[in-house]
C-alpha atoms as a PDB file:
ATOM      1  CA  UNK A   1       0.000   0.000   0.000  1.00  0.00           C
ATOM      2  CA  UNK A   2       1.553   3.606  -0.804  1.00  0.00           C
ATOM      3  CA  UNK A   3       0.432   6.602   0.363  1.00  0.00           C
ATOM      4  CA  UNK A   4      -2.336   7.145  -2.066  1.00  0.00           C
ATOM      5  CA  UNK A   5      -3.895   4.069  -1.434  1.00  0.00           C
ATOM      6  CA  UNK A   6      -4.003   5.135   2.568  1.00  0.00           C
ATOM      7  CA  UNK A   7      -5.055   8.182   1.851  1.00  0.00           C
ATOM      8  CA  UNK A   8      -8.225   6.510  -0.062  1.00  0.00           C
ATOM      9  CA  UNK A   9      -8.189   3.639   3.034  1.00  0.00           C
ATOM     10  CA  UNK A  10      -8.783   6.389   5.847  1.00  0.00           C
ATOM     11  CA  UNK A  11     -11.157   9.035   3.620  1.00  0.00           C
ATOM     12  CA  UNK A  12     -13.738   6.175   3.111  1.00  0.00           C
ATOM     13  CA  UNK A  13     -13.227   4.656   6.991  1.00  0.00           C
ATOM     14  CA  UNK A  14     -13.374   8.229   8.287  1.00  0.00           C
ATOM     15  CA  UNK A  15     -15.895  10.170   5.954  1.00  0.00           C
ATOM     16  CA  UNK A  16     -13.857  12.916   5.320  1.00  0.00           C
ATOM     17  CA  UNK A  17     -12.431  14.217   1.916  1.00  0.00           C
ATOM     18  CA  UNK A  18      -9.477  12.602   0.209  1.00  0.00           C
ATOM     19  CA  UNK A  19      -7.817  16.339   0.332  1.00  0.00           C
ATOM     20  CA  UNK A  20      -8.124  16.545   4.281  1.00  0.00           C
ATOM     21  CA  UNK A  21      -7.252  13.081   4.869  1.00  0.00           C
ATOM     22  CA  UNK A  22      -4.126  13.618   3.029  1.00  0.00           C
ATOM     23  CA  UNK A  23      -3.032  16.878   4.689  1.00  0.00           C
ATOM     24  CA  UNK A  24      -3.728  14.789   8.472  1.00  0.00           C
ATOM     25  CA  UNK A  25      -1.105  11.954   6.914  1.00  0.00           C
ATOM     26  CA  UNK A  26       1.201  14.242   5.784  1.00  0.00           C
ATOM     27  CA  UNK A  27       0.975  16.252   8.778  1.00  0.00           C
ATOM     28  CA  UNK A  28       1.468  13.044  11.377  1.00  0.00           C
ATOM     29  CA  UNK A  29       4.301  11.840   9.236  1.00  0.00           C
ATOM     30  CA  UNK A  30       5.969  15.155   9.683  1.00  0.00           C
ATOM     31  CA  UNK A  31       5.405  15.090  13.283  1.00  0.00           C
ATOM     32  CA  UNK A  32       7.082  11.549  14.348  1.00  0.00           C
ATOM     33  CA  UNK A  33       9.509  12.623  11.365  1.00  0.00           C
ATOM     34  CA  UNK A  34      10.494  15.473  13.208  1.00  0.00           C
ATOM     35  CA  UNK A  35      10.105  14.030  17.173  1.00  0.00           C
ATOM     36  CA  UNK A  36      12.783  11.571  16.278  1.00  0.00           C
ATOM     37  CA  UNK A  37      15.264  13.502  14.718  1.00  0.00           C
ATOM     38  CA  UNK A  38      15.322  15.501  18.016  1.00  0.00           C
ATOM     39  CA  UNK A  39      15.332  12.440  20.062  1.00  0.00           C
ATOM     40  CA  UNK A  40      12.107  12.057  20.856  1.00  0.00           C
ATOM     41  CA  UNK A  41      10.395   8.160  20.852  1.00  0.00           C
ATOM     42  CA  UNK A  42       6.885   8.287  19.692  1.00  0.00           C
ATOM     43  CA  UNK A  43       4.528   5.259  20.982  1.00  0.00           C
ATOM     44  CA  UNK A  44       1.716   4.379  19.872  1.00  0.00           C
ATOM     45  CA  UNK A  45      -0.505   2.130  22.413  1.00  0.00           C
ATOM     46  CA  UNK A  46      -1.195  -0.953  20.266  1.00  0.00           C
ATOM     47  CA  UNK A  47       0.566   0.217  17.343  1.00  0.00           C
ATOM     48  CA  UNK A  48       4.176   0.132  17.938  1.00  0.00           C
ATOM     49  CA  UNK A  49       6.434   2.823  19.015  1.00  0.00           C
ATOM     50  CA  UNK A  50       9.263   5.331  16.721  1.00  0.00           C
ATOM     51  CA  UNK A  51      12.381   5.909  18.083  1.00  0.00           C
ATOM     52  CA  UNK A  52      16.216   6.876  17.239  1.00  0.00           C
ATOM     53  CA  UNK A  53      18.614   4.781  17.711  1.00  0.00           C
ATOM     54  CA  UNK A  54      22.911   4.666  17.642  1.00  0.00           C
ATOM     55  CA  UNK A  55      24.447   2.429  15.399  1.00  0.00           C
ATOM     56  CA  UNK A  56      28.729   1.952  16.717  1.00  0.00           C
ATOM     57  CA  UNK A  57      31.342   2.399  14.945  1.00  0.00           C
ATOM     58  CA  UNK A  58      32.036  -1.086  13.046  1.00  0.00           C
ATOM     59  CA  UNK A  59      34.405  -2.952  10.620  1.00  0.00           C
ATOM     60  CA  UNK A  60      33.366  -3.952   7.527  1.00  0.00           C
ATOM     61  CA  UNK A  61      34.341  -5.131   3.800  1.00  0.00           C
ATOM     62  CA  UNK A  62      34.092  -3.380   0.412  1.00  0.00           C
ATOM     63  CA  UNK A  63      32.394  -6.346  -1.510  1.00  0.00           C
ATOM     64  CA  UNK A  64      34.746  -5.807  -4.506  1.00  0.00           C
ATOM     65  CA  UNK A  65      38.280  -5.703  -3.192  1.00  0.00           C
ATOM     66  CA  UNK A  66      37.802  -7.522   0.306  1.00  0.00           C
ATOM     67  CA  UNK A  67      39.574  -4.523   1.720  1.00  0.00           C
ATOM     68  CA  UNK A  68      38.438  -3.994   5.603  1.00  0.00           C
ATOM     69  CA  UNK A  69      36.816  -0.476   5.926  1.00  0.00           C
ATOM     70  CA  UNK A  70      35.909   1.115   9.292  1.00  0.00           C
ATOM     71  CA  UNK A  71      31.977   2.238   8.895  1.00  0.00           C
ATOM     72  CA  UNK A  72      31.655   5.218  10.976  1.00  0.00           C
ATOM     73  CA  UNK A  73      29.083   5.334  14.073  1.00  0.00           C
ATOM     74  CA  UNK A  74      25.228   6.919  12.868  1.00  0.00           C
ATOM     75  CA  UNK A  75      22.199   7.091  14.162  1.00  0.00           C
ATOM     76  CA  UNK A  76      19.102   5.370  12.265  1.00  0.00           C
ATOM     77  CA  UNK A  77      15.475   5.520  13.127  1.00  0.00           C
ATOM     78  CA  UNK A  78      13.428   2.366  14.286  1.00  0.00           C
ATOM     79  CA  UNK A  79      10.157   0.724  14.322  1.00  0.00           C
ATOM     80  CA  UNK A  80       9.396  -1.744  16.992  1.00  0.00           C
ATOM     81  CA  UNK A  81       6.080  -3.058  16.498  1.00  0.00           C
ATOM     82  CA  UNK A  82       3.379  -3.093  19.396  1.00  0.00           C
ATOM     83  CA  UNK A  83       1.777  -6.122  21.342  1.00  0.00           C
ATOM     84  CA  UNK A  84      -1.967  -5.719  19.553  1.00  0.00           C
ATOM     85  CA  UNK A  85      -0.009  -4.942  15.845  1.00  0.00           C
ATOM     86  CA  UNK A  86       2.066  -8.297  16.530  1.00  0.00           C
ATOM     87  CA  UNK A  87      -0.986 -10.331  17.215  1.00  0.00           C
ATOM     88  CA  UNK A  88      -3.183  -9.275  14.694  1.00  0.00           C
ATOM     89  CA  UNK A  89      -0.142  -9.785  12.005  1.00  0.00           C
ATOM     90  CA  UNK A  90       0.429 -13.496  13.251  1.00  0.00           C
ATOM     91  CA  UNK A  91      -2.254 -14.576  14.903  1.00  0.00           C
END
């Protein structure tokens, strides 16, 4: 499903046009988008919960030459899926 598709999902659950439904996506993605790159973790009850998290500094391997690299430390954002979103996934 992309965005359009949820966009058309929620306007017919919710009765509202596809135009609002869109700007309340966009504006919730922009949100947790913006809570996490400050640090913030963003839960859900039943959905799951955003957060950032810090990736070390490791060794790896260019695929071509073998050679060992050193990949520096980062930090990525994570999903970790709630307890009603597990169970309803694999029941």
């Amino acid at each position: 499903m992309n965005k359009g598709e949820l966009v058309d999902a929620v306007a017919a659950k919710t009765n509202i046009t596809k135009k609002q439904t869109d700007e309340i996506i966009s504006a919730f993605l922009s949100v947790v988008t913006e809570a996490v790159a400050n640090g913030e973790k963003v839960t859900l009850i039943g959905f799951g919960s955003f957060e950032r998290r810090e990736r070390s500094e490791r060794e790896g391997r260019n695929p071509k030459t073998q050679e060992v690299m050193i990949i520096p430390a980062t930090k990525v954002p994570a999903f970790s899926a709630g307890k009603q979103f597990k169970e309803k996934v694999a029941p």
